[in-house]
C-alpha atoms as a PDB file:
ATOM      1  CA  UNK A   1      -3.599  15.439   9.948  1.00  0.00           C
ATOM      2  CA  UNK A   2      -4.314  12.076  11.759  1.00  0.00           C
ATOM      3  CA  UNK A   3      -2.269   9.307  10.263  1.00  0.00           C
ATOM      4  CA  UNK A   4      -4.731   6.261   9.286  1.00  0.00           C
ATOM      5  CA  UNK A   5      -2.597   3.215  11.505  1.00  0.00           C
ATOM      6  CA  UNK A   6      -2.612  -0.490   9.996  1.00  0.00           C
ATOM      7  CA  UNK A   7      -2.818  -3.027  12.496  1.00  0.00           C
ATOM      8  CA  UNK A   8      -0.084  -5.219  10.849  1.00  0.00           C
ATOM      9  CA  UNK A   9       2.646  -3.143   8.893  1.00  0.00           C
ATOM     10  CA  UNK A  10       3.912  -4.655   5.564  1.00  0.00           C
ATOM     11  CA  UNK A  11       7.539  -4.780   4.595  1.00  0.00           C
ATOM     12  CA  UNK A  12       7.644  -4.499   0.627  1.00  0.00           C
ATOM     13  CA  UNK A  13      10.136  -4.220  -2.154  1.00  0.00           C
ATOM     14  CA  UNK A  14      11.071  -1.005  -3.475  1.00  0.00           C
ATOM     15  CA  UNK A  15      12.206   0.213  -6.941  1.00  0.00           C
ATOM     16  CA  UNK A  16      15.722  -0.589  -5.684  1.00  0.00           C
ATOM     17  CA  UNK A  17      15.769  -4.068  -5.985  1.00  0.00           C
ATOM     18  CA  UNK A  18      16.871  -5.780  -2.766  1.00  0.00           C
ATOM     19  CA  UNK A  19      15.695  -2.820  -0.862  1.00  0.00           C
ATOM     20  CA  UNK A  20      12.782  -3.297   1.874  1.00  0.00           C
ATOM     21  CA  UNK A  21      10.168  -0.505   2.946  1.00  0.00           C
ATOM     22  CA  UNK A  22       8.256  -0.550   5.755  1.00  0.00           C
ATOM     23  CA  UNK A  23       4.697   0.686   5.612  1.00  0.00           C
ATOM     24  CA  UNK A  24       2.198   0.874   8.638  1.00  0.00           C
ATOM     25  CA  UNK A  25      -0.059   3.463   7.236  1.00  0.00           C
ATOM     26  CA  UNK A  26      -2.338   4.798   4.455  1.00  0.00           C
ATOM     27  CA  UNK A  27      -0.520   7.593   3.777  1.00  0.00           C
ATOM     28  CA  UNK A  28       3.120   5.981   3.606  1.00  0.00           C
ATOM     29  CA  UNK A  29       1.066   3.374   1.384  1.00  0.00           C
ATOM     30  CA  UNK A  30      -0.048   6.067  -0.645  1.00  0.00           C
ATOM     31  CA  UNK A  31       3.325   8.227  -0.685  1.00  0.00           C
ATOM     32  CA  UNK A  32       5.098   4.589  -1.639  1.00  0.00           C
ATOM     33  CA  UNK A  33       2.781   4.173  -4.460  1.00  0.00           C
ATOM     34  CA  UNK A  34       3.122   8.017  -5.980  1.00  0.00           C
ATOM     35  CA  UNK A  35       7.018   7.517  -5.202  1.00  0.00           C
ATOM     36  CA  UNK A  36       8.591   3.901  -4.999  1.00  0.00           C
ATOM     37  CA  UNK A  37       5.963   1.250  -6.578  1.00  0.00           C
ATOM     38  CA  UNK A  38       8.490  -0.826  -8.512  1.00  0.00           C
ATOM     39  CA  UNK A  39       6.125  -2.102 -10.758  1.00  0.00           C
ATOM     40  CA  UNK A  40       3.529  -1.340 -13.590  1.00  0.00           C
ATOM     41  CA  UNK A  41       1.111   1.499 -11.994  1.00  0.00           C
ATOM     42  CA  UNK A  42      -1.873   0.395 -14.392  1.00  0.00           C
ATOM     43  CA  UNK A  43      -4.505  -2.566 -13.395  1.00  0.00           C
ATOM     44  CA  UNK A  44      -7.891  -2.854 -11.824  1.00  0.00           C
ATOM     45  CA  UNK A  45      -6.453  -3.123  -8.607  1.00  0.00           C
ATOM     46  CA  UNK A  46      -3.887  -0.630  -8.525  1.00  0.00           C
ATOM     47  CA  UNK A  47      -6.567   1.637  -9.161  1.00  0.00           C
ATOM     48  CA  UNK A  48      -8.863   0.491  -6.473  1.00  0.00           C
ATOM     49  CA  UNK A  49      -5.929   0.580  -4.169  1.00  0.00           C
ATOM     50  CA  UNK A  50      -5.024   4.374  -5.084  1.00  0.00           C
ATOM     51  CA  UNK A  51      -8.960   5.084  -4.469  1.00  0.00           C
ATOM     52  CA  UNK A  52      -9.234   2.900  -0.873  1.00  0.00           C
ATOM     53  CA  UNK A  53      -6.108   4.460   0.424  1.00  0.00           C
ATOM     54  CA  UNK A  54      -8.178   7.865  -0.850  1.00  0.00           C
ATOM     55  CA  UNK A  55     -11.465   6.526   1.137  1.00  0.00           C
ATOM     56  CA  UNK A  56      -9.375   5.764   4.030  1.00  0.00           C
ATOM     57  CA  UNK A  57      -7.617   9.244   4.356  1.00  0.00           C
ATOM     58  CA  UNK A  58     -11.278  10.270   4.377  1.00  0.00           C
ATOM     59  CA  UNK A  59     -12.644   8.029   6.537  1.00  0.00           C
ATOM     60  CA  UNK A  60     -15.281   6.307   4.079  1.00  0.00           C
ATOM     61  CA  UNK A  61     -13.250   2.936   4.976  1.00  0.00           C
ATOM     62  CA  UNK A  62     -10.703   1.517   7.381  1.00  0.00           C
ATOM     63  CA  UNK A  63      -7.392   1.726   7.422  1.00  0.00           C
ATOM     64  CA  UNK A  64      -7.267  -2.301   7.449  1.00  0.00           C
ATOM     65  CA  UNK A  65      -9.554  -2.250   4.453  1.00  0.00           C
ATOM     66  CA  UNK A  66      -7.144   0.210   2.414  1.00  0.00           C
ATOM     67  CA  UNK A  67      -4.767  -2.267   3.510  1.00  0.00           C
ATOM     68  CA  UNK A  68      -6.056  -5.645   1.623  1.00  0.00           C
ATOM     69  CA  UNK A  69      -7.177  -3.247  -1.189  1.00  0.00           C
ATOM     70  CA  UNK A  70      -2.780  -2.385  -1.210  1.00  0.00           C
ATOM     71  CA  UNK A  71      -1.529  -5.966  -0.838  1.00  0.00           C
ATOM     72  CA  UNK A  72      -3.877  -7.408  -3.797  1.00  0.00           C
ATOM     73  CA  UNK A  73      -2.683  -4.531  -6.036  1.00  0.00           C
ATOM     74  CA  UNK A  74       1.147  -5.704  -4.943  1.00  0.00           C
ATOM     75  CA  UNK A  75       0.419  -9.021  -5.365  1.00  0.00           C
ATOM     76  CA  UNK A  76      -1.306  -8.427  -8.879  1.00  0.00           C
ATOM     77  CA  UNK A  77       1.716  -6.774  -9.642  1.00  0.00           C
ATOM     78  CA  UNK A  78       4.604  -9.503  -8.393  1.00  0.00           C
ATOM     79  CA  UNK A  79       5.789  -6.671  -5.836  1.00  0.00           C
ATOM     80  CA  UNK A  80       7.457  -9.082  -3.038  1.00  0.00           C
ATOM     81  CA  UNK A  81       6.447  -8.237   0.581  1.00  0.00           C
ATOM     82  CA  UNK A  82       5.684 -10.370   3.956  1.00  0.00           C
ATOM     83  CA  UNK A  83       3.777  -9.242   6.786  1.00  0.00           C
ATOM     84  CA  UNK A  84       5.152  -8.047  10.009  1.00  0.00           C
ATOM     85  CA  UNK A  85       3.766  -9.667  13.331  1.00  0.00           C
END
């Protein structure tokens, strides 16, 4: 399985609060949201996420895309996390 590579990983909170994850892929997005998402997993955009990390495992849209689609799902949810440069 080829691993779907963001071009800017994203450090975000975890359900331990204080404690940081790394992500630089879809599927560690995906894995984080099945295993560590820290907040509410119901919304619009938590569901579009879940399906664009989906799309982007199957190559119907970039990695980069699945990406934004993540963040605004964290976001709507109040899940802390910064970029990495």
């Amino acid at each position: 399985m080829t691993l779907q590579w963001w071009t800017l990983p994203v450090t975000i909170e975890t359900r331990r609060a204080g404690k940081y994850l790394t992500i630089d892929s879809t599927e560690k997005a995906a894995e984080y949201m099945l295993a560590e998402w820290p907040g509410n997993q119901t919304g619009k955009l938590f569901d579009r996420a879940k399906q664009a990390l989906i799309d982007a495992h199957d190559r119907k849209i970039s990695a980069d895309a699945a990406r934004r689609a993540f963040l605004a799902a964290a976001e709507e949810a109040g899940i802390p996390f910064f970029n990495q440069c």
